[in-house]
PDB file of N, CA and C in Angstrom:
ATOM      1  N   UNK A   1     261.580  28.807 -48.644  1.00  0.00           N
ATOM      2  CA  UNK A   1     261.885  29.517 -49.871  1.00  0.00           C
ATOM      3  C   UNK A   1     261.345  30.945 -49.767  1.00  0.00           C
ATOM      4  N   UNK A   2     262.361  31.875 -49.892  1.00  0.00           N
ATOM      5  CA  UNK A   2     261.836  33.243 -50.231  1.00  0.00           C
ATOM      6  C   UNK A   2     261.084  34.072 -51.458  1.00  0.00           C
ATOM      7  N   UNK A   3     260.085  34.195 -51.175  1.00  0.00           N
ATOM      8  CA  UNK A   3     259.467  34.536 -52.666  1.00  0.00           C
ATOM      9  C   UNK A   3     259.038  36.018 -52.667  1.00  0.00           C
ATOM     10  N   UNK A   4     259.696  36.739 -53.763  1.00  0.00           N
ATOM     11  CA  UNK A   4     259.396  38.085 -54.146  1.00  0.00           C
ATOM     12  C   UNK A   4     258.215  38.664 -54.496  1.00  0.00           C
ATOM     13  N   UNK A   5     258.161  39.624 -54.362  1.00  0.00           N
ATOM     14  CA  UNK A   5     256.531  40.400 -55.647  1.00  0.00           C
ATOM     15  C   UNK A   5     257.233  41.187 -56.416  1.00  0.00           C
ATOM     16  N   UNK A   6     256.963  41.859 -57.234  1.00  0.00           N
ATOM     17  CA  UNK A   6     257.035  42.964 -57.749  1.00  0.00           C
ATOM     18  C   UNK A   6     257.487  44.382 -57.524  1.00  0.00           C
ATOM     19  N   UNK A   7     256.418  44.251 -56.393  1.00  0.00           N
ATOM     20  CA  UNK A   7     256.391  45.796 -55.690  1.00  0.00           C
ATOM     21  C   UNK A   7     257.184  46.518 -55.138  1.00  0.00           C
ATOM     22  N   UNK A   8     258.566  45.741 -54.520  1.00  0.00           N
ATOM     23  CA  UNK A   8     259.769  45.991 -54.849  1.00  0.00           C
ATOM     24  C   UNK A   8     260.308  46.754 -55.597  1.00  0.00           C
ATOM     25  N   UNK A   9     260.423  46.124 -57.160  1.00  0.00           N
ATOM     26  CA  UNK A   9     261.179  46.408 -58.143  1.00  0.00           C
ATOM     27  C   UNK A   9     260.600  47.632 -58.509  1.00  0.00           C
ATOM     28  N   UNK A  10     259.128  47.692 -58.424  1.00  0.00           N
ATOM     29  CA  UNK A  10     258.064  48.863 -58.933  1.00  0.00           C
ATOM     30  C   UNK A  10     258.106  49.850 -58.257  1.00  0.00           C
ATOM     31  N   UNK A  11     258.910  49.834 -57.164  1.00  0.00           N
ATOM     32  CA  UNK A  11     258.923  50.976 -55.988  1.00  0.00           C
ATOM     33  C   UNK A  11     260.463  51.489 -56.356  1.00  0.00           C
ATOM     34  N   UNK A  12     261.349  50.395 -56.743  1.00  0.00           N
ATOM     35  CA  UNK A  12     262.664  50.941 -56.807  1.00  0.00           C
ATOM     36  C   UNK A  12     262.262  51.439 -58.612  1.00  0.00           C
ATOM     37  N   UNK A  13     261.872  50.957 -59.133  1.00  0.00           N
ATOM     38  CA  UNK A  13     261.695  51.582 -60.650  1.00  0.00           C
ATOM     39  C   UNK A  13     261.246  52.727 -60.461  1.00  0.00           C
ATOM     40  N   UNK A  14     259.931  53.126 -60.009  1.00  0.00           N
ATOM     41  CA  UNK A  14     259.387  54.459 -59.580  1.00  0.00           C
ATOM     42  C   UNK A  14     259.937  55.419 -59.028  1.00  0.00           C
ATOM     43  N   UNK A  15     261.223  55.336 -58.275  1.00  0.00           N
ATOM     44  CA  UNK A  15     261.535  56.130 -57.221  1.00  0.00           C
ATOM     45  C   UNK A  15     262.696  56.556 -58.413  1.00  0.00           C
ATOM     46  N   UNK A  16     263.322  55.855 -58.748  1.00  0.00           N
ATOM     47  CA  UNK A  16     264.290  56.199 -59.982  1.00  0.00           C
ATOM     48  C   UNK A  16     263.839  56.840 -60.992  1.00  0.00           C
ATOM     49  N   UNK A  17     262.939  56.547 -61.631  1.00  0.00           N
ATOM     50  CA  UNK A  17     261.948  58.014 -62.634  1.00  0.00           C
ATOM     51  C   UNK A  17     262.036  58.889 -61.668  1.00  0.00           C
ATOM     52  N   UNK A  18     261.220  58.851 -60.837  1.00  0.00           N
ATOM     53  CA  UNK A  18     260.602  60.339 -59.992  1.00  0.00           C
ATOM     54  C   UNK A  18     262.403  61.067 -59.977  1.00  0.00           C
ATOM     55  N   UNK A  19     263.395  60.094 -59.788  1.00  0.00           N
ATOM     56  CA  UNK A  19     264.923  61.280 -59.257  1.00  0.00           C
ATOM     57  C   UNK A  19     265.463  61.313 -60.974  1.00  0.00           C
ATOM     58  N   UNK A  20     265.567  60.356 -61.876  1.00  0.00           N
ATOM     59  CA  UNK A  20     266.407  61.328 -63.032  1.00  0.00           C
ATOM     60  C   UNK A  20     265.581  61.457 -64.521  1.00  0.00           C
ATOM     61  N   UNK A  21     264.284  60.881 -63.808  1.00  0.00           N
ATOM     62  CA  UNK A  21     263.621  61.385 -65.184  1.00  0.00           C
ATOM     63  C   UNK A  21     262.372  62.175 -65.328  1.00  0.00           C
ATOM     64  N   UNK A  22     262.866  63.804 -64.783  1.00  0.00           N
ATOM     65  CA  UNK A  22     262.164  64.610 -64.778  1.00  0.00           C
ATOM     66  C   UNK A  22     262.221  65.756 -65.052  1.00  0.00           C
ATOM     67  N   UNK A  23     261.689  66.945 -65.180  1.00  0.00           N
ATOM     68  CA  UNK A  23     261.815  68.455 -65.526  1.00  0.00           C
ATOM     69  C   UNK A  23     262.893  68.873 -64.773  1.00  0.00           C
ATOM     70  N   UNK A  24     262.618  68.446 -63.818  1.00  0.00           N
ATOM     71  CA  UNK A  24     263.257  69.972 -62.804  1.00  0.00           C
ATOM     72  C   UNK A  24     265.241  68.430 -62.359  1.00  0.00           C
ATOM     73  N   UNK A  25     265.297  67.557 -63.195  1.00  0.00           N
ATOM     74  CA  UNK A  25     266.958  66.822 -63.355  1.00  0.00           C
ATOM     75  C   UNK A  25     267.703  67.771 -62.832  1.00  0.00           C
ATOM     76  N   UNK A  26     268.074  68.900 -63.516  1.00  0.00           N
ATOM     77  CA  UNK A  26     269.158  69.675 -62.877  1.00  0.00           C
ATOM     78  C   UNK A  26     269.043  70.757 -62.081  1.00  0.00           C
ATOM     79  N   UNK A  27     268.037  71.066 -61.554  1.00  0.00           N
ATOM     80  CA  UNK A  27     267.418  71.729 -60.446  1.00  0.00           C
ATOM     81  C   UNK A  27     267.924  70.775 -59.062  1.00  0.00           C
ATOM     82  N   UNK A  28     268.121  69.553 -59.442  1.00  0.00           N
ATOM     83  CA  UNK A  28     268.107  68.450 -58.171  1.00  0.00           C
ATOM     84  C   UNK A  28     269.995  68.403 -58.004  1.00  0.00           C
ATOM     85  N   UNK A  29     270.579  68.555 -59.053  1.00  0.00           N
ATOM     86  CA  UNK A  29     271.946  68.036 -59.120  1.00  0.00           C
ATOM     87  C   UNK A  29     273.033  68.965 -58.252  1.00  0.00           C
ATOM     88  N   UNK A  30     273.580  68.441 -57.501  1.00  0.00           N
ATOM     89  CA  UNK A  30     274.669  68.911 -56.356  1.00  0.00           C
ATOM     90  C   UNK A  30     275.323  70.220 -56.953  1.00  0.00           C
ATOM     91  N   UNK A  31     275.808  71.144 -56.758  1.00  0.00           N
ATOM     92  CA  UNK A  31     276.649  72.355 -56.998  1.00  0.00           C
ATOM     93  C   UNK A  31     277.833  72.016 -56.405  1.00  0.00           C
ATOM     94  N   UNK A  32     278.954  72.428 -56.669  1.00  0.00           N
ATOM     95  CA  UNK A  32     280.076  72.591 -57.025  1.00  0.00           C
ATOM     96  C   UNK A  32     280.390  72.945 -55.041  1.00  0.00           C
ATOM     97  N   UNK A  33     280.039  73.951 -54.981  1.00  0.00           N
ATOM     98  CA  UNK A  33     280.057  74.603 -53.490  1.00  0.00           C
ATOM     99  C   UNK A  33     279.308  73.552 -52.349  1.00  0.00           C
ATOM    100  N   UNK A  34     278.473  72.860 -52.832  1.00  0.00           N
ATOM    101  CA  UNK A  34     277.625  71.755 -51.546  1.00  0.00           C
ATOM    102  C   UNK A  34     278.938  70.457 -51.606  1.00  0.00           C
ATOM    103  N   UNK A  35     279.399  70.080 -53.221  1.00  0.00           N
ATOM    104  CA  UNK A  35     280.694  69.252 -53.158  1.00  0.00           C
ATOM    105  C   UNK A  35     281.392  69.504 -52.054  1.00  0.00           C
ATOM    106  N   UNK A  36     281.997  71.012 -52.498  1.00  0.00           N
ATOM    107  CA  UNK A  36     283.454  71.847 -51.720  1.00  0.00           C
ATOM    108  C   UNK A  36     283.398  71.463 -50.180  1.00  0.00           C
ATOM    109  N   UNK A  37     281.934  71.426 -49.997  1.00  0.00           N
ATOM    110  CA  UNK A  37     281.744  71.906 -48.187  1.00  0.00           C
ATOM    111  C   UNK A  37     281.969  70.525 -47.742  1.00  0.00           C
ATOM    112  N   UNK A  38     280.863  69.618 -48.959  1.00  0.00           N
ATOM    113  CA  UNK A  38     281.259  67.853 -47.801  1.00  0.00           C
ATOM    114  C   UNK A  38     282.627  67.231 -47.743  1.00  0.00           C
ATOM    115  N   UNK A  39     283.723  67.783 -48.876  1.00  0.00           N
ATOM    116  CA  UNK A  39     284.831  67.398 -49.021  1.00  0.00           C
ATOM    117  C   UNK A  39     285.815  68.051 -47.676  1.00  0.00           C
ATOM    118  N   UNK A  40     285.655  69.328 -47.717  1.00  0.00           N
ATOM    119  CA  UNK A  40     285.950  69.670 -46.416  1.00  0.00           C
ATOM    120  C   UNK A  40     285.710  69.331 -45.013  1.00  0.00           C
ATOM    121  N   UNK A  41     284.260  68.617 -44.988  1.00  0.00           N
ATOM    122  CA  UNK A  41     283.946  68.024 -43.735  1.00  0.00           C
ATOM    123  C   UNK A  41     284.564  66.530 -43.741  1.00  0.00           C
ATOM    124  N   UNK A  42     284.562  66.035 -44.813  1.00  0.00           N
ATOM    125  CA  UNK A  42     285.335  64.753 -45.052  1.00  0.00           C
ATOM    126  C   UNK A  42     286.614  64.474 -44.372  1.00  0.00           C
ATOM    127  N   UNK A  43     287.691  65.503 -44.933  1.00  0.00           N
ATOM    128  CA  UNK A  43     288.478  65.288 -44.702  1.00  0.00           C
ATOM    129  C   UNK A  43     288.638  66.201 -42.851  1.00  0.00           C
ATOM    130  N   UNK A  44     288.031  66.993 -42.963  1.00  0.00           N
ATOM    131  CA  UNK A  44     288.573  67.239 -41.280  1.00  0.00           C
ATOM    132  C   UNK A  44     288.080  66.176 -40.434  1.00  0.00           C
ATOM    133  N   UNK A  45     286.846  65.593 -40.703  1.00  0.00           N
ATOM    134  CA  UNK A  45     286.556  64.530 -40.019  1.00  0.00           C
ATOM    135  C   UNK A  45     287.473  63.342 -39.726  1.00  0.00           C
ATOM    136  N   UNK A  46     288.273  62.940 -41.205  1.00  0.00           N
ATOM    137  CA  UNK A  46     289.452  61.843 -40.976  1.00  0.00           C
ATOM    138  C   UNK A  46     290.190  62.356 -40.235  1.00  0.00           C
ATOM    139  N   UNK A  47     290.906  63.887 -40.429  1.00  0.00           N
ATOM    140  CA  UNK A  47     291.809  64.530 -39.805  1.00  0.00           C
ATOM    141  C   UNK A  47     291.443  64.279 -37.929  1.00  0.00           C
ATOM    142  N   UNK A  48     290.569  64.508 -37.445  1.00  0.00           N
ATOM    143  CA  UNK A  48     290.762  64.396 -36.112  1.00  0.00           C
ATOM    144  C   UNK A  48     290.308  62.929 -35.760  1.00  0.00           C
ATOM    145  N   UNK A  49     289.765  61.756 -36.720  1.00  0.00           N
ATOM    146  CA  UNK A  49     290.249  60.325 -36.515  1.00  0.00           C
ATOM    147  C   UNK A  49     291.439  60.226 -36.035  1.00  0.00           C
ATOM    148  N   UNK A  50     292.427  60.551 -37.400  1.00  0.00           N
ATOM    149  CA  UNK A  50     293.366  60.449 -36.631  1.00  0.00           C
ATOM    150  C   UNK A  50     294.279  60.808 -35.576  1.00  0.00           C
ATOM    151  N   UNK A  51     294.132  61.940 -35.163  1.00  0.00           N
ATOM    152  CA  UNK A  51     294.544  62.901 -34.169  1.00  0.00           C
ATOM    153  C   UNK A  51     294.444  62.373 -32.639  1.00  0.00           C
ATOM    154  N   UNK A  52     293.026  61.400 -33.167  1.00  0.00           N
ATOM    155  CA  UNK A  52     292.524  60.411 -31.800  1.00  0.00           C
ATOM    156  C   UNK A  52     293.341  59.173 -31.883  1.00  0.00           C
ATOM    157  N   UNK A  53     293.745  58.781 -32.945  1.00  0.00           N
ATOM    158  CA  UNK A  53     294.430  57.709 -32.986  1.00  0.00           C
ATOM    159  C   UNK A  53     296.041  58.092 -32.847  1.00  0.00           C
ATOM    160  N   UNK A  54     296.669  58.825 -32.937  1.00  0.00           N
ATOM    161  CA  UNK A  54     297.821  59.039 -32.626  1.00  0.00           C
ATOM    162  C   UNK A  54     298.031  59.346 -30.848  1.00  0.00           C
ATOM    163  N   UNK A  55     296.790  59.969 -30.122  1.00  0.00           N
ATOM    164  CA  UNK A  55     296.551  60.430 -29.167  1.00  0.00           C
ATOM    165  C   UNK A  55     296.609  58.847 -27.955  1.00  0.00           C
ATOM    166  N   UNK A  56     295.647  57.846 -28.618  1.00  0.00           N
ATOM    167  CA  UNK A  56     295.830  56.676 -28.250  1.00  0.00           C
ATOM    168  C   UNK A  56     297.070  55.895 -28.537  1.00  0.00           C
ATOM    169  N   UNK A  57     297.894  56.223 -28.910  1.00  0.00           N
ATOM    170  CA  UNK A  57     299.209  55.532 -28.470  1.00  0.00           C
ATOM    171  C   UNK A  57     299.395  54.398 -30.520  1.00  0.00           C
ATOM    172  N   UNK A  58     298.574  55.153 -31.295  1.00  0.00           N
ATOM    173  CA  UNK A  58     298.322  54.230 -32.559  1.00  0.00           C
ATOM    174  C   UNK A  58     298.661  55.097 -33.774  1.00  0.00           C
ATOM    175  N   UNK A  59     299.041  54.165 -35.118  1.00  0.00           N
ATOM    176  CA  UNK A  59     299.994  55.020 -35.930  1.00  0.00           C
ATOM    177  C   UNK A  59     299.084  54.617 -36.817  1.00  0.00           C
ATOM    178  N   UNK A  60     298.444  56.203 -37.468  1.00  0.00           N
ATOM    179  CA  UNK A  60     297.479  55.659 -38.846  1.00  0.00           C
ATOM    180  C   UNK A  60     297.827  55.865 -39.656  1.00  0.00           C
ATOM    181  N   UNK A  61     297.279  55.171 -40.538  1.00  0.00           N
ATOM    182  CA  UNK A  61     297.597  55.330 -42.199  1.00  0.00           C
ATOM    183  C   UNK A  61     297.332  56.677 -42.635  1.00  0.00           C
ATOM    184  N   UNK A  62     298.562  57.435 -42.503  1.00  0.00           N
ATOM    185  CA  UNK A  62     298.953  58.611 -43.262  1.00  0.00           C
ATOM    186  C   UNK A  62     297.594  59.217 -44.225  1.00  0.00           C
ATOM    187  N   UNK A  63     297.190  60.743 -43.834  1.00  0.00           N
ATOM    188  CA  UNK A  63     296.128  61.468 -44.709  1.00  0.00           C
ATOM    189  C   UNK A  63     296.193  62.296 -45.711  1.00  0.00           C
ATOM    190  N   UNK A  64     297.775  63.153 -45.514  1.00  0.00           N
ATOM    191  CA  UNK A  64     298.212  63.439 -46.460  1.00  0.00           C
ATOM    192  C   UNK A  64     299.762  62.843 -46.447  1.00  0.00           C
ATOM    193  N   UNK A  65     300.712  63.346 -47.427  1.00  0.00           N
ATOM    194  CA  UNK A  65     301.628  62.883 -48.238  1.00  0.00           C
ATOM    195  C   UNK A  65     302.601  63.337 -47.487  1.00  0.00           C
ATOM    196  N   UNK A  66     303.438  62.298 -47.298  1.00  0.00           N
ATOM    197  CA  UNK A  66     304.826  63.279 -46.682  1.00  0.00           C
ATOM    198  C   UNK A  66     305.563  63.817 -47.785  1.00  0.00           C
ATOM    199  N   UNK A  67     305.954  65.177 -46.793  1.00  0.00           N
ATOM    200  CA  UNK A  67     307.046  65.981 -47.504  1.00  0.00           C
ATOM    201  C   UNK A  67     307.939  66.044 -48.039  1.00  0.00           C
ATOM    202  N   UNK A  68     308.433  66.535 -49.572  1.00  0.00           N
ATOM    203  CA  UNK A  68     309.542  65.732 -50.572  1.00  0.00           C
ATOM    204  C   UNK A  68     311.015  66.470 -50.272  1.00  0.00           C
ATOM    205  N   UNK A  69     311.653  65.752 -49.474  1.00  0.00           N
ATOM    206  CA  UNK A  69     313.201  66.321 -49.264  1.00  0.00           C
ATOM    207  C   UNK A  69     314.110  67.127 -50.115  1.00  0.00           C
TER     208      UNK A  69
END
């Protein structure tokens, strides 16, 4: 039988105050521009997934939309 403590929960409770219940909350919160940049790395990253996967002889699930006739 696995048996818990506390100290766990008290470490994950604690660590959660210390990130949204404090002075400096929106001092900590992502900007708009740190979004922009990981979305951009996001997607070029899928982008040459697949580039490797078409390269290997394999057909991926489409990244963007095909073009409307």
């Amino acid at each position: 039988m696995l048996t818990t403590t506390n100290t766990a929960t008290d470490h994950g409770e604690n660590s959660y105050e210390q990130v949204y219940n404090n002075d400096n909350f929106e001092e900590n919160k992502a900007s708009f521009g740190h979004e922009l940049i990981a979305g951009g790395a996001a997607f070029a990253g899928f982008k040459a997934f697949e580039d490797h996967q078409r390269k290997e002889g394999s057909s991926p699930r489409p990244l963007l939309p095909k073009p409307a006739h």
